[in-house]
PDB file of N, CA and C in Angstrom:
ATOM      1  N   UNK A   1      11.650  15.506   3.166  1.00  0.00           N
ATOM      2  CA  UNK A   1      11.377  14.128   2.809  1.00  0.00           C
ATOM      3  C   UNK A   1       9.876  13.864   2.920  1.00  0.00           C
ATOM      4  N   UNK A   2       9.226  13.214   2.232  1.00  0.00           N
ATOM      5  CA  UNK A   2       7.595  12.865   2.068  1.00  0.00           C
ATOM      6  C   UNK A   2       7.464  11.745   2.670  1.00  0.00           C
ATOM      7  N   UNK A   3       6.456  11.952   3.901  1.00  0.00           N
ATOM      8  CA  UNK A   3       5.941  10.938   4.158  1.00  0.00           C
ATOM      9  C   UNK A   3       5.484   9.186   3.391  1.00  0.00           C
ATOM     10  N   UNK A   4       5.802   8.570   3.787  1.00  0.00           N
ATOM     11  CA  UNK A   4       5.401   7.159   3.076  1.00  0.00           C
ATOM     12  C   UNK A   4       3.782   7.026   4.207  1.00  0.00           C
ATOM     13  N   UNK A   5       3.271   6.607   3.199  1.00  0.00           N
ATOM     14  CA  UNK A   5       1.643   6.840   3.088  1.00  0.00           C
ATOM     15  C   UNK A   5       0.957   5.219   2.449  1.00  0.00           C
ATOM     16  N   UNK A   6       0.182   4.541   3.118  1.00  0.00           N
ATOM     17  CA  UNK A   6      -0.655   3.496   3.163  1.00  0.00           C
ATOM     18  C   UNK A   6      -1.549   3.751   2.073  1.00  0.00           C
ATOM     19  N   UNK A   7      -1.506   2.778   1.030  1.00  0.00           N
ATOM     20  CA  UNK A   7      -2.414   2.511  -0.722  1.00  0.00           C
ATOM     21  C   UNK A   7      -3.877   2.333   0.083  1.00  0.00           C
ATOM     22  N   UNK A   8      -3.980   1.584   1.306  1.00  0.00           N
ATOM     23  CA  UNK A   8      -4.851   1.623   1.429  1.00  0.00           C
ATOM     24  C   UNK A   8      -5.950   2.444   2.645  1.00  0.00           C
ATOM     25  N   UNK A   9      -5.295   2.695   3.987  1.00  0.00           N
ATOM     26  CA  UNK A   9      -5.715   3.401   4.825  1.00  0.00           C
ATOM     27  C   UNK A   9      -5.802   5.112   4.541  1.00  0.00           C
ATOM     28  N   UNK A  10      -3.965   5.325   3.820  1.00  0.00           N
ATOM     29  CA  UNK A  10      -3.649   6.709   3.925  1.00  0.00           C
ATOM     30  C   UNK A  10      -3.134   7.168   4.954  1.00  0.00           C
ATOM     31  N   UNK A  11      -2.619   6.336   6.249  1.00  0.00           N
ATOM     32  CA  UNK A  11      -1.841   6.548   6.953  1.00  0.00           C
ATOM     33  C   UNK A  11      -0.540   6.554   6.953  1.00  0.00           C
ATOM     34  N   UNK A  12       0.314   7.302   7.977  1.00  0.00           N
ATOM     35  CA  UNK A  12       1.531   7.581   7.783  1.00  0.00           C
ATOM     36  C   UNK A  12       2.391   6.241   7.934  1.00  0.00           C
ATOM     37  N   UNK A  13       3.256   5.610   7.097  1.00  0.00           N
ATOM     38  CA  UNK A  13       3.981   4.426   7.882  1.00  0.00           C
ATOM     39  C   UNK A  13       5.275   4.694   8.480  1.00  0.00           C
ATOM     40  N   UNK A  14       6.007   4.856   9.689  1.00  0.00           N
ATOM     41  CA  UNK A  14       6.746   4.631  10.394  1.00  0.00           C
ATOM     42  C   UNK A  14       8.090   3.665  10.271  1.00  0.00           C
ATOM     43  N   UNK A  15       9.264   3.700  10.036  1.00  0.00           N
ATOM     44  CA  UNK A  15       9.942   2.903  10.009  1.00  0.00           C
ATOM     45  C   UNK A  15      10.188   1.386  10.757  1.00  0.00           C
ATOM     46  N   UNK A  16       9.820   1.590  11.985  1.00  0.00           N
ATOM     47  CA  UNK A  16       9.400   0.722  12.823  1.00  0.00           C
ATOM     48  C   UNK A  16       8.483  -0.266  12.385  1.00  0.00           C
ATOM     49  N   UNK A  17       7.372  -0.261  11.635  1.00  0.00           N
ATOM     50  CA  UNK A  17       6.544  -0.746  11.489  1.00  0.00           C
ATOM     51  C   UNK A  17       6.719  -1.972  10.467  1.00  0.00           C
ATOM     52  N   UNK A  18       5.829  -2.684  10.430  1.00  0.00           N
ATOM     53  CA  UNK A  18       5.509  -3.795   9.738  1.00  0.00           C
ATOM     54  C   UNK A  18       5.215  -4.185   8.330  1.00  0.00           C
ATOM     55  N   UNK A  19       5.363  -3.257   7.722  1.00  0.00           N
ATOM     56  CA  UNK A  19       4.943  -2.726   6.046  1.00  0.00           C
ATOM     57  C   UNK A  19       5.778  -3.405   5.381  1.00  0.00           C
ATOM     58  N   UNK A  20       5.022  -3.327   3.891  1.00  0.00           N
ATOM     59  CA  UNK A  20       5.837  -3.742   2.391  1.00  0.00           C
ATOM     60  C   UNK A  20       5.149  -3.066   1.951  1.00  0.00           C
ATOM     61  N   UNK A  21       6.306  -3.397   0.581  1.00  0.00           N
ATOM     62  CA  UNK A  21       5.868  -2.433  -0.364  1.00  0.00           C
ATOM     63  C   UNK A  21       6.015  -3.248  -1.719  1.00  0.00           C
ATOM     64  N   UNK A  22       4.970  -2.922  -2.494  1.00  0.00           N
ATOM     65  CA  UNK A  22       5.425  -4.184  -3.863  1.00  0.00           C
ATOM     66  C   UNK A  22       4.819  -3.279  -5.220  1.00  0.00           C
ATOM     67  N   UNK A  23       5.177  -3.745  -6.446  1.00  0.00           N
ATOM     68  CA  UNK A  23       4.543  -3.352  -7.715  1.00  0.00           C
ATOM     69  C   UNK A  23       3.301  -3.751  -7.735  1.00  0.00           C
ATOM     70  N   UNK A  24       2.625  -2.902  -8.172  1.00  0.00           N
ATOM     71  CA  UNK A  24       0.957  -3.283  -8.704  1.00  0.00           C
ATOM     72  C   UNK A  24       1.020  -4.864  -9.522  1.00  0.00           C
ATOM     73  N   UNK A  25       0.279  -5.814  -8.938  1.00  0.00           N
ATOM     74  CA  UNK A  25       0.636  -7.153  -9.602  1.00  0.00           C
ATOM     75  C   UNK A  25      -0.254  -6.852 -11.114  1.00  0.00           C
ATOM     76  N   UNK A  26      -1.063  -5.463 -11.370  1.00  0.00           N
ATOM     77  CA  UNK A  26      -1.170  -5.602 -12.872  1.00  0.00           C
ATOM     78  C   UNK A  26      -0.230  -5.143 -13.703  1.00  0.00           C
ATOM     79  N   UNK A  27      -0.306  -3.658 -13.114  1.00  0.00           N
ATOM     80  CA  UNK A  27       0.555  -2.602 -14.308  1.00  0.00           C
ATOM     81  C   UNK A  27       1.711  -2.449 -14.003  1.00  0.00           C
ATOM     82  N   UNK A  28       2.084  -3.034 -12.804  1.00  0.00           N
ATOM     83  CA  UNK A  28       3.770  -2.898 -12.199  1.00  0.00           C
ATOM     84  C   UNK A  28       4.202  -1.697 -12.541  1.00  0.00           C
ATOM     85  N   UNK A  29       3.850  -0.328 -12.580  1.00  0.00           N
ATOM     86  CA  UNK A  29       3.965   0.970 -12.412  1.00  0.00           C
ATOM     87  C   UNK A  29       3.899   1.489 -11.438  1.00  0.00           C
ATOM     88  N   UNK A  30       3.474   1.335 -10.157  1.00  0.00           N
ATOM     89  CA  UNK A  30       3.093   2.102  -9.720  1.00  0.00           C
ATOM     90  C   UNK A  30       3.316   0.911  -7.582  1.00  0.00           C
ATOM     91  N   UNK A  31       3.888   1.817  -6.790  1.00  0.00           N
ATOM     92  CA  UNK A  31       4.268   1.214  -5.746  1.00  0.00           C
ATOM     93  C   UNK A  31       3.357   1.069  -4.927  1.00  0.00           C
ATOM     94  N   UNK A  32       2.977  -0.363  -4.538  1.00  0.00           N
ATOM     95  CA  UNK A  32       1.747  -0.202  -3.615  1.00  0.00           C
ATOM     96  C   UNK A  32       2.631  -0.249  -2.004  1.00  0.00           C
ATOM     97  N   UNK A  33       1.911   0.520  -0.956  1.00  0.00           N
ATOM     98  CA  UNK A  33       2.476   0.459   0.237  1.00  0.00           C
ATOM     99  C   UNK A  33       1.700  -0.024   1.129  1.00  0.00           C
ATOM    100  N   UNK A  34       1.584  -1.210   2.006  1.00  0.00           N
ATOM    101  CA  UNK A  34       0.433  -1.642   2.545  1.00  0.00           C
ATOM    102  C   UNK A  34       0.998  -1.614   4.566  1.00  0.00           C
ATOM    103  N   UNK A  35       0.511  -0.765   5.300  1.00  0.00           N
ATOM    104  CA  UNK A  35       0.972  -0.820   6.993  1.00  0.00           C
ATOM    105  C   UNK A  35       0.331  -2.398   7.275  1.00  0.00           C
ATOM    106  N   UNK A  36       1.148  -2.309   8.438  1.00  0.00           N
ATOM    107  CA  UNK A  36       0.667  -3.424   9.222  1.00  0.00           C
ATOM    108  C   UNK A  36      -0.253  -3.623   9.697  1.00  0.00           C
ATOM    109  N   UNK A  37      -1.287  -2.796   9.755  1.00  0.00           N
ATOM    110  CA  UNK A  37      -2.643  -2.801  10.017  1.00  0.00           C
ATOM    111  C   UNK A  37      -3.356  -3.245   9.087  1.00  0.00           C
ATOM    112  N   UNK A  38      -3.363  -3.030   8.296  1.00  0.00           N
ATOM    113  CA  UNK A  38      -4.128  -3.349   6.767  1.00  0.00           C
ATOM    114  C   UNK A  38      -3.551  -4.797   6.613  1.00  0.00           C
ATOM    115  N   UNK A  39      -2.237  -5.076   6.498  1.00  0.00           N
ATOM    116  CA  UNK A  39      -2.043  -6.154   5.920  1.00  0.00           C
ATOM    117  C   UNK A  39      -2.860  -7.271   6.936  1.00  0.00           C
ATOM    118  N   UNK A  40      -3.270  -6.779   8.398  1.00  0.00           N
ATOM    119  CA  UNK A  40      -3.305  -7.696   9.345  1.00  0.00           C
ATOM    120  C   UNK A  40      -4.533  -8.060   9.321  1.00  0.00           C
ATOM    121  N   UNK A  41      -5.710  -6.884   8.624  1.00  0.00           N
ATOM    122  CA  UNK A  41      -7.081  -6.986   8.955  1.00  0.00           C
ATOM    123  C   UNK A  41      -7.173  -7.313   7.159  1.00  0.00           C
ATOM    124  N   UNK A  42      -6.457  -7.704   6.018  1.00  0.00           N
ATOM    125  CA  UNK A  42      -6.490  -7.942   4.735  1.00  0.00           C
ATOM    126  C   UNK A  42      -7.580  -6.715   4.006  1.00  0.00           C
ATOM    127  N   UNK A  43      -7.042  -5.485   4.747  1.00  0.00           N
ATOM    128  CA  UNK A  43      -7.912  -4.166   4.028  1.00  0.00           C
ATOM    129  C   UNK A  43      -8.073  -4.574   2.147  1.00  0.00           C
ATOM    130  N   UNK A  44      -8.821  -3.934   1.614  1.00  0.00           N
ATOM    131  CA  UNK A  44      -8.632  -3.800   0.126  1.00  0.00           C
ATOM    132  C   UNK A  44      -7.473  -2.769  -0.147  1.00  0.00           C
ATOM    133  N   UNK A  45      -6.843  -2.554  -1.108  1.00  0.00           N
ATOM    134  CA  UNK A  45      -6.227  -1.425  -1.614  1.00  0.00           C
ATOM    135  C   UNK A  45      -6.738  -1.540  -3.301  1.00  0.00           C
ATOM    136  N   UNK A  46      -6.166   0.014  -3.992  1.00  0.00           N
ATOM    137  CA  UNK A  46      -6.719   0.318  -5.325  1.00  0.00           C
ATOM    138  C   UNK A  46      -5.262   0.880  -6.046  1.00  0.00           C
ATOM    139  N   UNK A  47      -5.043   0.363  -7.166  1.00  0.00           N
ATOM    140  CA  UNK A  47      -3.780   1.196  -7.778  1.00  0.00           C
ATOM    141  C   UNK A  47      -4.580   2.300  -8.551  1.00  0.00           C
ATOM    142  N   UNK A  48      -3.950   3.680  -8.081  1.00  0.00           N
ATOM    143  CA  UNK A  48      -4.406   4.507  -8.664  1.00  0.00           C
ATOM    144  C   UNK A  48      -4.136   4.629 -10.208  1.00  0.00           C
ATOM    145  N   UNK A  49      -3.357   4.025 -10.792  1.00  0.00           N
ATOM    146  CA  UNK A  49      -2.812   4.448 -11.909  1.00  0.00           C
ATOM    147  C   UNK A  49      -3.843   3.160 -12.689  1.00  0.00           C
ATOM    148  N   UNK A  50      -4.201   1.579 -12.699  1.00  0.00           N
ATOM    149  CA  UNK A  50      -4.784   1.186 -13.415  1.00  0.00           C
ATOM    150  C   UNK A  50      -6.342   0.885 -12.628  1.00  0.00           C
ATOM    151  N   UNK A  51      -6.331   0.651 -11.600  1.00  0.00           N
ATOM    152  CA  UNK A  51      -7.678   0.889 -10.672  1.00  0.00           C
ATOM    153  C   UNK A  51      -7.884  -0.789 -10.397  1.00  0.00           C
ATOM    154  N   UNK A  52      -6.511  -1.289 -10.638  1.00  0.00           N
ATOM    155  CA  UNK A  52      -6.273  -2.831  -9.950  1.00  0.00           C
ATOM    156  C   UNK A  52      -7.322  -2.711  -8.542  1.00  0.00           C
ATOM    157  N   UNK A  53      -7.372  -3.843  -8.102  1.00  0.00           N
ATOM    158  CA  UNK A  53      -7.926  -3.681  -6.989  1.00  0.00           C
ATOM    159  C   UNK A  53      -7.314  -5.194  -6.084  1.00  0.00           C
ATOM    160  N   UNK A  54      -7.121  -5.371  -4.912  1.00  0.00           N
ATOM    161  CA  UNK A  54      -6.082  -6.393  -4.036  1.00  0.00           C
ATOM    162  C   UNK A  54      -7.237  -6.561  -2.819  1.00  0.00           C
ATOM    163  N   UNK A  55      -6.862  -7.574  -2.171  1.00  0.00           N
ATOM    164  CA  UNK A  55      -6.548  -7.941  -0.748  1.00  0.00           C
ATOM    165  C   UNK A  55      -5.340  -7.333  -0.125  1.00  0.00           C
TER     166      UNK A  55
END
């Protein structure tokens, strides 16, 4: 099974943890995964597939 992995840190996320996960609000292709860390400190993330860019 593959790790679930943070769009924006690249860290591992944990079931336990505090995460979502949503469609790219451009290209809706592609799953963004954001930990609870990121969401908490409002990291940036990047969709790799259109190069969207978020809070």
């Amino acid at each position: 099974m593959k790790a679930t992995r943070c769009t924006s840190c690249h860290s591992s996320i944990s079931p336990q943890e505090n995460s979502v996960k949503f469609q790219c609000p451009s290209c809706g292709e592609f799953t963004i995964w954001r930990c609870e860390s990121c969401r908490r400190f409002s990291n940036r993330y990047t969709c790799p597939n259109c190069g969207f860019e978020g809070p």
